[in-house]
N, C-alpha and C. Protein backbone atom coordinates (compact mmCIF):
# COMPACT_ATOMS: atom_id res chain seq x y z
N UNK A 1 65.33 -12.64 -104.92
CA UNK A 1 66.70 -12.78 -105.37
C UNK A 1 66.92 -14.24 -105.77
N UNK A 2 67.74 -14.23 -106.75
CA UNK A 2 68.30 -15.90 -107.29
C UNK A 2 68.86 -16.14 -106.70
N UNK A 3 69.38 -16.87 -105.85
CA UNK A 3 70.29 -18.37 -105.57
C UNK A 3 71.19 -19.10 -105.92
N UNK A 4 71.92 -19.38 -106.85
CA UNK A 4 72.94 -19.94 -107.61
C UNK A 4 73.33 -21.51 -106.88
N UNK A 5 73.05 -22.46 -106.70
CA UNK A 5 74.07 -23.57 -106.03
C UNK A 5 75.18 -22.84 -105.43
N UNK A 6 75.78 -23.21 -104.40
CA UNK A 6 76.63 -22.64 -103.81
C UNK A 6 78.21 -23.76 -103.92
N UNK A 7 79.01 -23.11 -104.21
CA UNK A 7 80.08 -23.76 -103.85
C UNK A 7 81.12 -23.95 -102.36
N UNK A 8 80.38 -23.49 -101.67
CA UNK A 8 81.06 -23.79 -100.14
C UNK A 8 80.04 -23.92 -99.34
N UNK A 9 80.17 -24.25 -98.08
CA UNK A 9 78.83 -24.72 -97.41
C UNK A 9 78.65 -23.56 -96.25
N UNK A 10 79.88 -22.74 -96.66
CA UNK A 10 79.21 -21.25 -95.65
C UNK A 10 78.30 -20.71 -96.30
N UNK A 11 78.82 -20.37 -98.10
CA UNK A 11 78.04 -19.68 -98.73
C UNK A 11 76.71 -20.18 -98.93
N UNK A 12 76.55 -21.42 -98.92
CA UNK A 12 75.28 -21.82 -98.86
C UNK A 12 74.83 -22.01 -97.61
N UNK A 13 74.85 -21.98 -96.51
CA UNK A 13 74.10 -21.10 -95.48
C UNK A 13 73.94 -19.87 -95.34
N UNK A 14 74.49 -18.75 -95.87
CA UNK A 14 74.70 -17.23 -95.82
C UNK A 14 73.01 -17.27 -97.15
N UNK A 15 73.58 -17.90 -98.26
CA UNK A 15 72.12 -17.73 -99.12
C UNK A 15 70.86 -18.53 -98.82
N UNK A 16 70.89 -18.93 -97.53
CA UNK A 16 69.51 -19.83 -97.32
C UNK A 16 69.32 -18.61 -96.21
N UNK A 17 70.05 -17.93 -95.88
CA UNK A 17 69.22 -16.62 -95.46
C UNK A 17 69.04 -15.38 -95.27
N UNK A 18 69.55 -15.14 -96.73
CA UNK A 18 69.01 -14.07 -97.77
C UNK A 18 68.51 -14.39 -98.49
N UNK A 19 68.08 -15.89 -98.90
CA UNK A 19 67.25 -15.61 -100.59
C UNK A 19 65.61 -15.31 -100.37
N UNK A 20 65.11 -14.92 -99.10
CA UNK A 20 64.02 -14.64 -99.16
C UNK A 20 63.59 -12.91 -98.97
N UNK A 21 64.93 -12.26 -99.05
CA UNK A 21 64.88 -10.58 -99.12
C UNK A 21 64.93 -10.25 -100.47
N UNK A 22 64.18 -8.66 -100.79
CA UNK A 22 64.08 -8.35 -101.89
C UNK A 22 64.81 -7.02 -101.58
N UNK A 23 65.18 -6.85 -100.54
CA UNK A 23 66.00 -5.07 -100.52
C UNK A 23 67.43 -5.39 -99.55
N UNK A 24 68.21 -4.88 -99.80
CA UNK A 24 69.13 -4.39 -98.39
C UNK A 24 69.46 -3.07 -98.43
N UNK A 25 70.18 -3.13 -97.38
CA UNK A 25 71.06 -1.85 -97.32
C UNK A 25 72.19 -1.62 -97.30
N UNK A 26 72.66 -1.07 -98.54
CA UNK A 26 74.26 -0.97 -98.80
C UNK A 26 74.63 -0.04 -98.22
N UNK A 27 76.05 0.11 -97.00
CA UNK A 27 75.86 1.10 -96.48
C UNK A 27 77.67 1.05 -97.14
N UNK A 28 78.49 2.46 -97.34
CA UNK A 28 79.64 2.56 -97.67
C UNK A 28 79.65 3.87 -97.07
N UNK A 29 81.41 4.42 -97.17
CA UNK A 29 82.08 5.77 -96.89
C UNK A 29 82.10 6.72 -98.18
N UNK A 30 81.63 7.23 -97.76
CA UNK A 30 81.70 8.48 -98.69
C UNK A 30 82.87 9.77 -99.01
N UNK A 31 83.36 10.36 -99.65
CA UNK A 31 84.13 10.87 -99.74
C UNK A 31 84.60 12.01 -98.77
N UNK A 32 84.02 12.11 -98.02
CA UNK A 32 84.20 12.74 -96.24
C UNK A 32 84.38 11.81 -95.78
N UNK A 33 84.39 10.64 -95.63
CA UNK A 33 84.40 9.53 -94.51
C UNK A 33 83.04 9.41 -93.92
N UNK A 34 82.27 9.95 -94.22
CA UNK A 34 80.55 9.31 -93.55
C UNK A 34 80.13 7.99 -93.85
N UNK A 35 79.35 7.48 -93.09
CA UNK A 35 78.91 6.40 -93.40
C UNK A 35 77.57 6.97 -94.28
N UNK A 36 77.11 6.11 -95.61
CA UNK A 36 75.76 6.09 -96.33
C UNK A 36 75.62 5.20 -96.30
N UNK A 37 73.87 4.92 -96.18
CA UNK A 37 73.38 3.88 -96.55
C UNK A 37 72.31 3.95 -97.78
N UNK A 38 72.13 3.15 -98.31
CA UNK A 38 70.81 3.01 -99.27
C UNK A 38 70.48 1.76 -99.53
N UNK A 39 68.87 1.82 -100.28
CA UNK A 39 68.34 0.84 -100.14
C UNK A 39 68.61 -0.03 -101.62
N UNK A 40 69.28 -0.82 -101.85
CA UNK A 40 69.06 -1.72 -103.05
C UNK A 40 68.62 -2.80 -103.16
N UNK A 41 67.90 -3.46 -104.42
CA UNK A 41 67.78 -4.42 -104.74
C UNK A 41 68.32 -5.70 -105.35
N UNK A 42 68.91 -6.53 -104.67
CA UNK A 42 69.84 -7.75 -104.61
C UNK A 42 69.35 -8.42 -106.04
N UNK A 43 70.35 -8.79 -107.08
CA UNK A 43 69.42 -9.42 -108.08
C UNK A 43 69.39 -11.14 -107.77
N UNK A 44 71.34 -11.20 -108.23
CA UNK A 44 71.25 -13.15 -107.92
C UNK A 44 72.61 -12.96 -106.74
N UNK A 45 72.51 -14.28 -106.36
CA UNK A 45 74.08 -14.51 -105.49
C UNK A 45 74.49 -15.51 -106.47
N UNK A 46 75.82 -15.27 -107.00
CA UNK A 46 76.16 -16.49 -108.33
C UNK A 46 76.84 -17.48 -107.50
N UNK A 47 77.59 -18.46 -107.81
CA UNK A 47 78.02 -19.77 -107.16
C UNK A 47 78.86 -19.37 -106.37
N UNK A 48 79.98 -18.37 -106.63
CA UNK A 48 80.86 -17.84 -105.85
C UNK A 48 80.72 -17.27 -104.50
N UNK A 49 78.95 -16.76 -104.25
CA UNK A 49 78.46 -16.40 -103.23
C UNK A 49 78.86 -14.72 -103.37
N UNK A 50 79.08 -14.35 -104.49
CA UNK A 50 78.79 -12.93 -105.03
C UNK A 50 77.40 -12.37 -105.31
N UNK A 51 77.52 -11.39 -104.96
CA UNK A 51 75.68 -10.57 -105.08
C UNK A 51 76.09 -9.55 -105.31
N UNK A 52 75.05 -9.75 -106.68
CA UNK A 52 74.84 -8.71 -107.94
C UNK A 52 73.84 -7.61 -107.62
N UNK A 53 73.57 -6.43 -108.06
CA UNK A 53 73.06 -5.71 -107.71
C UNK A 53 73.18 -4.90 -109.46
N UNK A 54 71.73 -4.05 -109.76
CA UNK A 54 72.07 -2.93 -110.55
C UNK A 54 72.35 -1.78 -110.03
N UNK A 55 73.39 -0.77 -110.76
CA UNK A 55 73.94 0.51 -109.88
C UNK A 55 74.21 1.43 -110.98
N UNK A 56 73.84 2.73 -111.11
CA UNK A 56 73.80 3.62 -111.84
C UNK A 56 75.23 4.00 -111.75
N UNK A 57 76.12 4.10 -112.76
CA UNK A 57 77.42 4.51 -112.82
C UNK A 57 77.86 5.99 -112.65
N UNK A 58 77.16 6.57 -112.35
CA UNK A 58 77.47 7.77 -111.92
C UNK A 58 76.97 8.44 -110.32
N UNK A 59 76.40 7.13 -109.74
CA UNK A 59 76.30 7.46 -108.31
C UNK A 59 77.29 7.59 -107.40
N UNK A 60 77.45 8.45 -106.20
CA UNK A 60 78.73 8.43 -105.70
C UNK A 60 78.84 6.41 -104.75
N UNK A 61 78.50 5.86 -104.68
CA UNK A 61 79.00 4.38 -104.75
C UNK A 61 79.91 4.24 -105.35
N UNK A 62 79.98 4.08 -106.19
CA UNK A 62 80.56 3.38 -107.56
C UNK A 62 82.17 3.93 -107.28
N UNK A 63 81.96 5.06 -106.35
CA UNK A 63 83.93 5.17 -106.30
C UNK A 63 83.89 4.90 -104.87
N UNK A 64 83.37 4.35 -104.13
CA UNK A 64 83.59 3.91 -102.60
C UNK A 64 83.89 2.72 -102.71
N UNK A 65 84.01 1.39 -103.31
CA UNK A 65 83.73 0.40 -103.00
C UNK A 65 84.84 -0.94 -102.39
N UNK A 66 85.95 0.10 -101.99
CA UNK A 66 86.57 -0.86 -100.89
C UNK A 66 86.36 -1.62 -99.77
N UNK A 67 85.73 -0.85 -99.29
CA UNK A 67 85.11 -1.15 -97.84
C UNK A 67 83.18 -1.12 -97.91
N UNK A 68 82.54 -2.00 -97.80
CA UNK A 68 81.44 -2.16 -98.33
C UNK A 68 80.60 -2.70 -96.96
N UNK A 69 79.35 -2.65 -96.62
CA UNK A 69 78.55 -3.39 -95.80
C UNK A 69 76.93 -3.70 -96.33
N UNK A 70 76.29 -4.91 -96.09
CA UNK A 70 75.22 -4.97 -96.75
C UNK A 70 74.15 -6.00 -95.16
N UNK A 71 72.91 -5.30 -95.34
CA UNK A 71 72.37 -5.52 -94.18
C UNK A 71 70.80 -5.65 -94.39
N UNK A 72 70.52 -7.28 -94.31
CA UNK A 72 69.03 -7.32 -94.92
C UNK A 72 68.57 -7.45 -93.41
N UNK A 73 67.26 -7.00 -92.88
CA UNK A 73 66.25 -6.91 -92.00
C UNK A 73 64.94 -7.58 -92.02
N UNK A 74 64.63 -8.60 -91.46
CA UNK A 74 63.46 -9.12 -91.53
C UNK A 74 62.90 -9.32 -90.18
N UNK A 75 61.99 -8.09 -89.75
CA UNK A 75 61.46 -8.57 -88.56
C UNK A 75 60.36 -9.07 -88.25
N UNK A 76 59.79 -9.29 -89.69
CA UNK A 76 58.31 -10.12 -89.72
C UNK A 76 58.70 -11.80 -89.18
N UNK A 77 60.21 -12.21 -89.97
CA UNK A 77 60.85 -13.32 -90.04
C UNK A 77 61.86 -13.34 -88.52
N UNK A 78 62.01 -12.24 -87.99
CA UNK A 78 62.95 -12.75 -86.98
C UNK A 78 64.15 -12.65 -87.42
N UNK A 79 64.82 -12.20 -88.67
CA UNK A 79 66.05 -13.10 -88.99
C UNK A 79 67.09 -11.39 -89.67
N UNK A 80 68.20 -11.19 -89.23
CA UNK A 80 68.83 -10.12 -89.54
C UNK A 80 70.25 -10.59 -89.81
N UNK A 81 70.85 -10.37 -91.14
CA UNK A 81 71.81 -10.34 -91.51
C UNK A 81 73.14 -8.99 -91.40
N UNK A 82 74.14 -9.07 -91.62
CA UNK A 82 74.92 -7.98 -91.75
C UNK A 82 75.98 -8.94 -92.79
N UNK A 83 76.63 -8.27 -93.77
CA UNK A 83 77.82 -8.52 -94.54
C UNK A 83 78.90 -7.77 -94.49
N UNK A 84 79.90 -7.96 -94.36
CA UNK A 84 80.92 -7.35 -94.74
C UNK A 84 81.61 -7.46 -96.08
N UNK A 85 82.20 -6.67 -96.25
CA UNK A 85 83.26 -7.18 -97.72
C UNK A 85 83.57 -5.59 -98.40
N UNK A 86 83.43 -5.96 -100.35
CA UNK A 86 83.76 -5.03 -100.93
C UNK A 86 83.28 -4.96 -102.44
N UNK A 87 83.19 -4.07 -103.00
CA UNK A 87 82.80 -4.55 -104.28
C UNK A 87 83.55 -3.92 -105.69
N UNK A 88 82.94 -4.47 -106.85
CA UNK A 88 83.25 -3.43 -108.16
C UNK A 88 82.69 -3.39 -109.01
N UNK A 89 82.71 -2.90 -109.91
CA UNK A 89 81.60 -2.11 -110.69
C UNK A 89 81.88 -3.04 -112.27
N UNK A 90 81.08 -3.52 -112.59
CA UNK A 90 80.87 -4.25 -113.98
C UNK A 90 80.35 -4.23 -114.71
N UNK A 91 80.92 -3.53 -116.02
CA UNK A 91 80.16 -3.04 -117.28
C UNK A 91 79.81 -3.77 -118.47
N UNK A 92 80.37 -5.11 -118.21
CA UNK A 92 80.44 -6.25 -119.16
C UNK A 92 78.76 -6.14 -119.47
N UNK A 93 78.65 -5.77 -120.94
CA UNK A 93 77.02 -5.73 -121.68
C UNK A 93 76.41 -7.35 -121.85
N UNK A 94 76.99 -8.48 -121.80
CA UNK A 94 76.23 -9.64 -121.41
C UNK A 94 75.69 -9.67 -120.40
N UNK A 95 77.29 -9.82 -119.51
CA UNK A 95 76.08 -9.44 -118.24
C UNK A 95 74.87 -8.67 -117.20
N UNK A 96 74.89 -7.75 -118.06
CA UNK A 96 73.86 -6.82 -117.92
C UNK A 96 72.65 -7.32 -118.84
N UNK A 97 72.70 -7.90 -119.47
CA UNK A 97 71.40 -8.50 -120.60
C UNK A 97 70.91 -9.79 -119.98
N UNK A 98 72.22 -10.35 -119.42
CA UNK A 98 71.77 -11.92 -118.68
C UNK A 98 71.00 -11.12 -117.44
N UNK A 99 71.62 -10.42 -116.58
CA UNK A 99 70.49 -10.24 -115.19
C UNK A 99 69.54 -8.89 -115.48
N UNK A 100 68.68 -8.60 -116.34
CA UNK A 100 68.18 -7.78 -116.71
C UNK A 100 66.93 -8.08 -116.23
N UNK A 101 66.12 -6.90 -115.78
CA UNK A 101 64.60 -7.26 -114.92
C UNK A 101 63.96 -6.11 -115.24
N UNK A 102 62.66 -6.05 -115.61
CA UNK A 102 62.13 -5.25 -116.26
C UNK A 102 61.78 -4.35 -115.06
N UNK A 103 61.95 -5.05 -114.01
CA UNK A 103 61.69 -4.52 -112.78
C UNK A 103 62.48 -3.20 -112.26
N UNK A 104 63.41 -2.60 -113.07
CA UNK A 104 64.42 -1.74 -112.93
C UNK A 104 64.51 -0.73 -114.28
N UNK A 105 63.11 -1.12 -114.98
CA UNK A 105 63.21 -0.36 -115.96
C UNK A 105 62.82 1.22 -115.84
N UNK A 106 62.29 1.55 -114.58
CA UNK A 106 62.02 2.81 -114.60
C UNK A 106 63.58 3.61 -114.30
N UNK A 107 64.21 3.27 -113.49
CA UNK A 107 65.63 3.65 -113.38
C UNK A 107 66.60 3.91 -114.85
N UNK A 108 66.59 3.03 -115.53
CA UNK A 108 66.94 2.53 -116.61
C UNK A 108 66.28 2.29 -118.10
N UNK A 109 65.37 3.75 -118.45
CA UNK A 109 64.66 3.26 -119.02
C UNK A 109 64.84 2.68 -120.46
N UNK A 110 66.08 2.58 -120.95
CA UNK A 110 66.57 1.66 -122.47
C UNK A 110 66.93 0.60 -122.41
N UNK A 111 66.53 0.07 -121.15
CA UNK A 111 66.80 -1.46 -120.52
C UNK A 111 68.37 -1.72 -120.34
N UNK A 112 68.96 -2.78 -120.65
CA UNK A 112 70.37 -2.79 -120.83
C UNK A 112 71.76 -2.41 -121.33
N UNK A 113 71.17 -1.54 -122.29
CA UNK A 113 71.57 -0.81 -123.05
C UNK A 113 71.59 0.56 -122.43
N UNK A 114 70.99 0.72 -121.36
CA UNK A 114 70.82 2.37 -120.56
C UNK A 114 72.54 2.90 -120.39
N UNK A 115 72.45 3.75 -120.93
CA UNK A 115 74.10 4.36 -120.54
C UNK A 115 74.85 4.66 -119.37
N UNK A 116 73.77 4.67 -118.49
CA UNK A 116 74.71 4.56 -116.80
C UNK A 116 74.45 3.57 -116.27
N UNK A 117 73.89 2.40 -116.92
CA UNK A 117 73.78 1.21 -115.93
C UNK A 117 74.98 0.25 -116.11
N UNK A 118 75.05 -0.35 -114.74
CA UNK A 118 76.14 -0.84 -114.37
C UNK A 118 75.52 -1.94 -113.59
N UNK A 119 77.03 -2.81 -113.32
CA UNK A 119 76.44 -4.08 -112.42
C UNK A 119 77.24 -3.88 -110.79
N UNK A 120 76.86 -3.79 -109.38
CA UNK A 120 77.72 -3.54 -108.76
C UNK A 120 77.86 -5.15 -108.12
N UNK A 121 78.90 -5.59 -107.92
CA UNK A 121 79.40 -6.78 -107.99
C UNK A 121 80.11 -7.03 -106.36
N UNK A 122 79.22 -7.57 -105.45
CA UNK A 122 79.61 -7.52 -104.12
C UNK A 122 80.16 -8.68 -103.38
N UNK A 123 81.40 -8.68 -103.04
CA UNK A 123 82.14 -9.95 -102.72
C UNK A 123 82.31 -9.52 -101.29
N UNK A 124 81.59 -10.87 -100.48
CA UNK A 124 81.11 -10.91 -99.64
C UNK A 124 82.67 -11.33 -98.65
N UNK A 125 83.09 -10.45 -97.43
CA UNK A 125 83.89 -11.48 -96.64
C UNK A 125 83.98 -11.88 -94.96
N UNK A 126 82.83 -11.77 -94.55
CA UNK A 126 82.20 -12.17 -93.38
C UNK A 126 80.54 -11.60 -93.18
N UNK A 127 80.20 -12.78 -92.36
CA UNK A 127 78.88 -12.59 -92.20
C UNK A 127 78.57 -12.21 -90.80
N UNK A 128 77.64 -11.89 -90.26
CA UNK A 128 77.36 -12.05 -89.14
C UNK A 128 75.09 -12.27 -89.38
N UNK A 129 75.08 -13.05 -88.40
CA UNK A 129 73.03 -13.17 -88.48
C UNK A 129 72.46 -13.49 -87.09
N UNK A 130 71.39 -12.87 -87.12
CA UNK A 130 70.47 -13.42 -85.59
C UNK A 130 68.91 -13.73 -86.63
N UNK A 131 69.00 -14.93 -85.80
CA UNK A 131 68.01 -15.74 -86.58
C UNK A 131 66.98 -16.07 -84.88
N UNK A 132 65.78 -15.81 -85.00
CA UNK A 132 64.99 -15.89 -84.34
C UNK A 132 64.04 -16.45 -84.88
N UNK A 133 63.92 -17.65 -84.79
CA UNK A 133 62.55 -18.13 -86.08
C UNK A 133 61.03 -18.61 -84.99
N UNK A 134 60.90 -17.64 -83.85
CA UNK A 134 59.61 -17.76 -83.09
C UNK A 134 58.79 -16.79 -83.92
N UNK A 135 57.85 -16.80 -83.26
CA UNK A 135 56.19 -15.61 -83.79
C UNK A 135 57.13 -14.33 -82.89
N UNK A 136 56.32 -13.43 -83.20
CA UNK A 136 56.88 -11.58 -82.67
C UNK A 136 56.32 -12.01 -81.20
N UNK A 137 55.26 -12.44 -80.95
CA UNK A 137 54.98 -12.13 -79.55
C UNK A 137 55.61 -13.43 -78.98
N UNK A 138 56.49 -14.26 -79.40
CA UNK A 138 57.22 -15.32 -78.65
C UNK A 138 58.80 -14.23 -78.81
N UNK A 139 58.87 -13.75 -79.42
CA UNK A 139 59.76 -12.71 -79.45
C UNK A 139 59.92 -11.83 -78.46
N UNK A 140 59.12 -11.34 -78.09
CA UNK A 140 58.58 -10.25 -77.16
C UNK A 140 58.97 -10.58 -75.80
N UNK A 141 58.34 -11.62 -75.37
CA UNK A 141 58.05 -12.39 -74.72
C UNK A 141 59.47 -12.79 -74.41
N UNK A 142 60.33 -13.41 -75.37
CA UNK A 142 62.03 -13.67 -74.86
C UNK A 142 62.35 -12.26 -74.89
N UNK A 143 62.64 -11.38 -74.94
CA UNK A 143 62.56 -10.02 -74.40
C UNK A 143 62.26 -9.42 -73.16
N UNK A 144 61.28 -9.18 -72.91
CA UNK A 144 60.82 -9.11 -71.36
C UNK A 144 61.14 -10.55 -70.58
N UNK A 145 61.49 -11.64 -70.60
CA UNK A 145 62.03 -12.64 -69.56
C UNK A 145 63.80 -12.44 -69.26
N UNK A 146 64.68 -11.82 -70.71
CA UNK A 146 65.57 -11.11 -70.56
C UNK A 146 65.53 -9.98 -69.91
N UNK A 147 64.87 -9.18 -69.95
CA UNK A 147 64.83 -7.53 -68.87
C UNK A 147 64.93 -8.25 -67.50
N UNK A 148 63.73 -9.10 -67.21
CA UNK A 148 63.91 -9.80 -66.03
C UNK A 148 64.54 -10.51 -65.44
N UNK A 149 65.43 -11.25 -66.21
CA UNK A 149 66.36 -12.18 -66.00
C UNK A 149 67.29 -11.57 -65.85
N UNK A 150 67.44 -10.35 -66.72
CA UNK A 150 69.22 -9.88 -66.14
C UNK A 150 69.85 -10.28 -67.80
N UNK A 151 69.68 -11.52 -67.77
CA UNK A 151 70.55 -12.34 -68.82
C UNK A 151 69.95 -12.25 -70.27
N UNK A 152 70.28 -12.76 -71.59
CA UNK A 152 69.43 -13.18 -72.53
C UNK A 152 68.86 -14.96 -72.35
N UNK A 153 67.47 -14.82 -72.38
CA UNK A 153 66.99 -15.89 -72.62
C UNK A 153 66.01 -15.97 -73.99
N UNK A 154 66.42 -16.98 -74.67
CA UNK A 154 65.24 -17.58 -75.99
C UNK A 154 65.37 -16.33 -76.99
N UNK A 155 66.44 -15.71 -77.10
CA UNK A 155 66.63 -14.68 -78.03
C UNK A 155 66.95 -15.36 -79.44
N UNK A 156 66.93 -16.95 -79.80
CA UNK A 156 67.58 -16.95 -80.97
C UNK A 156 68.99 -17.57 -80.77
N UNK A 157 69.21 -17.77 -82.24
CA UNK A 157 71.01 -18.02 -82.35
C UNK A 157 71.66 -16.67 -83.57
N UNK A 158 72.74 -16.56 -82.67
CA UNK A 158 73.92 -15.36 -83.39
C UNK A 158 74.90 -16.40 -83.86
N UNK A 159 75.16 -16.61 -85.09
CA UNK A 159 76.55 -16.89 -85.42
C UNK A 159 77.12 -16.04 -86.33
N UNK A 160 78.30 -15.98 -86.72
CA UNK A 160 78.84 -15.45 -87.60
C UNK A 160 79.86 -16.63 -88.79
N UNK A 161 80.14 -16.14 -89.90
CA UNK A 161 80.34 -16.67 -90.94
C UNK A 161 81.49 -16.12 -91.37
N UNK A 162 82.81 -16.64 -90.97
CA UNK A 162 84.01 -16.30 -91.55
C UNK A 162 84.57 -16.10 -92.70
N UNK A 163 85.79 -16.23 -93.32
CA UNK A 163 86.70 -16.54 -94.26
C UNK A 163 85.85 -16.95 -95.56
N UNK A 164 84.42 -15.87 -95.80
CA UNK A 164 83.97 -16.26 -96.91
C UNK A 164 84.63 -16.04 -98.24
């Protein structure tokens, strides 16, 4: 995923740790009220600390997007995000030509020009992350001294990221 300079210094901590994921999981309500999730691919976060995504305009997404959650997983890295917020759907044909990746051409196969492609446009408004930046078995390891302890020990830092 791109990066953009950030214009606030939350958002540029929120993208120093996501810009090394290539999937999340968008999870929204569905027209029963269920929770879905699926897996997408994040394209850029622009300065605003918005993340772009391509989204087929006729998926049921595309009419959920009040209430939105996005959740990258890295447990090779230790490091797990959650987002909150909301999004909308953007058909503007520049911008679909500017973030265009050939990498999405099987979905899409007339490239930007594909008739259900869309941009889903995710405005982010709290974060939450556990960042564990030991090896798995120093991981582990603060794990079982927690079982034993009762308490958490060497699990990492949790913060969360407000009023983005």
């Amino acid at each position: 995923m791109n990066i953009q300079p950030q214009n606030s210094k939350e958002y540029d901590r929120l993208g120093n740790l996501i810009e090394d994921f290539s999937i999340a999981m968008l999870t929204f309500r569905d027209s029963s009220g269920a929770l879905i999730s699926q897996p997408m691919g994040p394209i850029e976060m622009d300065a605003d600390g918005v993340i772009w995504f391509f989204t087929d305009t006729t998926s049921e997404k595309v009419k959920h997007l009040d209430e939105l959650n996005l959740t990258f997983c890295g447990e090779h890295e230790g490091r797990y995000v959650s987002i909150s917020g909301n999004g909308q759907l953007d058909l503007n044909e520049n911008n679909k030509k500017e973030l265009w990746s050939p990498f999405v051409k099987p979905w899409f196969p007339d490239g930007p020009e594909s008739p259900t492609l869309g941009l889903l446009k995710f405005i982010p408004h709290t974060a939450e992350y556990w960042d564990t930046p030991h090896s798995k078995v120093v991981r582990l390891f603060a794990v079982a001294s927690s079982i034993v302890a009762g308490r958490p020990i060497g699990l990492g830092n949790h913060q969360r990221i407000n009023n983005l």
